[in-house]
C-alpha atoms as a PDB file:
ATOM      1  CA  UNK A   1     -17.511   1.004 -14.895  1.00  0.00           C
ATOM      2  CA  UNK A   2     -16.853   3.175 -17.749  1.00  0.00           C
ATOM      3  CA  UNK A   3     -17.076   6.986 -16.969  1.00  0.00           C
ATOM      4  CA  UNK A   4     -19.802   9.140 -18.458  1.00  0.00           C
ATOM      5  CA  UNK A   5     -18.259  10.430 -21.569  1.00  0.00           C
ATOM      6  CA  UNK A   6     -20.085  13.801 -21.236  1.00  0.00           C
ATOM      7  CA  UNK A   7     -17.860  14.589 -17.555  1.00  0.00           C
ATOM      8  CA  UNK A   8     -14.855  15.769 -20.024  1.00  0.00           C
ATOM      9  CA  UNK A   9     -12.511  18.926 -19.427  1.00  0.00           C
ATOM     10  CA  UNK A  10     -13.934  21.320 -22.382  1.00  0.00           C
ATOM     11  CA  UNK A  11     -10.311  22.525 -22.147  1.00  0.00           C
ATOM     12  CA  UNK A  12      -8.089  19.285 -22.786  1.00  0.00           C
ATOM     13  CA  UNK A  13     -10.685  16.222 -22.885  1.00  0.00           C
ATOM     14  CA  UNK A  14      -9.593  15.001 -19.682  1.00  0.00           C
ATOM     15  CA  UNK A  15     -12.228  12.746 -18.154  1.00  0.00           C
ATOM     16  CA  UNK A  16     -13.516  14.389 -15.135  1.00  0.00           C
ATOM     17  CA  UNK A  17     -13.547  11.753 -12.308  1.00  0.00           C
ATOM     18  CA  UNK A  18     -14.337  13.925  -9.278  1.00  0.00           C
ATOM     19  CA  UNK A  19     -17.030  16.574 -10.060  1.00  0.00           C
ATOM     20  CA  UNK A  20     -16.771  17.943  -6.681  1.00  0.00           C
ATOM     21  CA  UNK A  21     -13.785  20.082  -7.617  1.00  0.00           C
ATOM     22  CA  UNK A  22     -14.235  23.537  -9.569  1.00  0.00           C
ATOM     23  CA  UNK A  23     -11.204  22.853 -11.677  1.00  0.00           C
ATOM     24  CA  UNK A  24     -10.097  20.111 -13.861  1.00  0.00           C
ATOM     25  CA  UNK A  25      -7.711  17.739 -12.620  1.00  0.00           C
ATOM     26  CA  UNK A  26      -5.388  17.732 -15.122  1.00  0.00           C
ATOM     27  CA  UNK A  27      -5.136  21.219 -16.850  1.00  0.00           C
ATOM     28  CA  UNK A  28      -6.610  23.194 -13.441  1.00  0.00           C
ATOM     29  CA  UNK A  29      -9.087  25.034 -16.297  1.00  0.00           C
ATOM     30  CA  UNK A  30     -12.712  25.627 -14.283  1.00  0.00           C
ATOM     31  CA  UNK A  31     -15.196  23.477 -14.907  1.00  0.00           C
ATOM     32  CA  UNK A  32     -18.806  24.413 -16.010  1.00  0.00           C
ATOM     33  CA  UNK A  33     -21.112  24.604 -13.363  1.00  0.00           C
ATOM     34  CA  UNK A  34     -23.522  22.175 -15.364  1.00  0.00           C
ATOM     35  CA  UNK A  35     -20.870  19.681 -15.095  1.00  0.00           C
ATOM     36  CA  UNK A  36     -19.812  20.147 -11.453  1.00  0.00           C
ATOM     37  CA  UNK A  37     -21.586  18.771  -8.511  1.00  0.00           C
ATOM     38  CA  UNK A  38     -24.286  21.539  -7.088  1.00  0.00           C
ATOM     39  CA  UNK A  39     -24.162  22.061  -3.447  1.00  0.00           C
ATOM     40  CA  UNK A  40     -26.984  20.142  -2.312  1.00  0.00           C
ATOM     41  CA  UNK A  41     -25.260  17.033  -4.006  1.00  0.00           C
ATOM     42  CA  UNK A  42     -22.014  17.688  -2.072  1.00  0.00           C
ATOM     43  CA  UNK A  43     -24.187  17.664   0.919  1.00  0.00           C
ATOM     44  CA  UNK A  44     -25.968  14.560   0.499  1.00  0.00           C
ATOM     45  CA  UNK A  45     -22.687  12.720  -0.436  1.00  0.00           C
ATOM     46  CA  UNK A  46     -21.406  14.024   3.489  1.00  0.00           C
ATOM     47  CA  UNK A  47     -24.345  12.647   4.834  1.00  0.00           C
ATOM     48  CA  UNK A  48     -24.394   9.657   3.412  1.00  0.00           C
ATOM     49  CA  UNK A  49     -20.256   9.212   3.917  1.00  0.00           C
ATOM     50  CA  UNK A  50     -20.985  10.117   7.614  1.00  0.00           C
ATOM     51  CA  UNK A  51     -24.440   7.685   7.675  1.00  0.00           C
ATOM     52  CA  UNK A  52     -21.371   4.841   6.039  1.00  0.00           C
ATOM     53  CA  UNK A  53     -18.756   5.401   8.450  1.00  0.00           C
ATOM     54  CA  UNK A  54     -21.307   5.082  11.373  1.00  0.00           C
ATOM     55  CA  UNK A  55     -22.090   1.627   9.906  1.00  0.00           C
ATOM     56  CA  UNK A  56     -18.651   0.277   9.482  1.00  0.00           C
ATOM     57  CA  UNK A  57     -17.980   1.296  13.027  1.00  0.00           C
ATOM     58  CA  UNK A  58     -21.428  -0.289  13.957  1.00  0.00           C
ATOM     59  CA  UNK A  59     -20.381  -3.526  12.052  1.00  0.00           C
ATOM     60  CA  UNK A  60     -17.146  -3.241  13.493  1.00  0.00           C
ATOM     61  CA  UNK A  61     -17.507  -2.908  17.083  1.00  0.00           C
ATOM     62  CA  UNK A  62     -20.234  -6.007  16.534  1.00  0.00           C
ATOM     63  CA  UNK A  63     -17.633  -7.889  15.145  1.00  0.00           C
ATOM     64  CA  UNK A  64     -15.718  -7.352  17.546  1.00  0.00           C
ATOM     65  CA  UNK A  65     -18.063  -8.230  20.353  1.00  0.00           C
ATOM     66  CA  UNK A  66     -18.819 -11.514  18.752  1.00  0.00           C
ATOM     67  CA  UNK A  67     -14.735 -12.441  18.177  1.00  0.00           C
ATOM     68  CA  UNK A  68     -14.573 -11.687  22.493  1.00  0.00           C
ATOM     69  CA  UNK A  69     -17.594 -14.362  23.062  1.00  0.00           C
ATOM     70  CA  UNK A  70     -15.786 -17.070  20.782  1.00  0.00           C
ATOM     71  CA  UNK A  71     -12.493 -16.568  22.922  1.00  0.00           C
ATOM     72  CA  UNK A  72     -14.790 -16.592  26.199  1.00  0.00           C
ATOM     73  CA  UNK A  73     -16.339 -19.470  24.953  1.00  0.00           C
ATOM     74  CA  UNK A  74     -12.928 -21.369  24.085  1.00  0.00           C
ATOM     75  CA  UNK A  75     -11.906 -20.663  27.746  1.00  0.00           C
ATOM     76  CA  UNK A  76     -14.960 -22.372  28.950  1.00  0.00           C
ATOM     77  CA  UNK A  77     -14.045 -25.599  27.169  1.00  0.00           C
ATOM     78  CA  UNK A  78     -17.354 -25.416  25.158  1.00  0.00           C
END
């Protein structure tokens, strides 16, 4: 994926990779606002990292329930 040319440091052309921090990452200049993330973005990014995390464990604990019938199941001799 090629970054968005336009998310570059005014200050030293860095390419801005995280837009959720108020400086850039390389010279520690501030950002514009225009080019950071606004607060409402930040907020929906939470959510949805929370929303994925739930779903790993989810997928996870499934995973694991269906790994402890298979050994059950070995035990049983079928």
């Amino acid at each position: 994926m090629t970054p968005n040319p336009r998310f570059r440091c005014p200050a030293c052309g860095f390419t801005v990779f995280n837009r959720r921090l108020p400086t850039c990452e390389s010279c520690s200049v501030p950002l514009p606002e225009a080019m950071r993330l606004t607060e409402a973005e930040r907020a929906r990014i939470a959510q949805d990292e929370e929303r994925n995390a739930r779903t790993r464990q989810e997928l996870a604990r499934q995973a694991e329930e269906l790994e402890q019938q298979k050994e059950r199941r070995r035990g049983d001799g079928g």
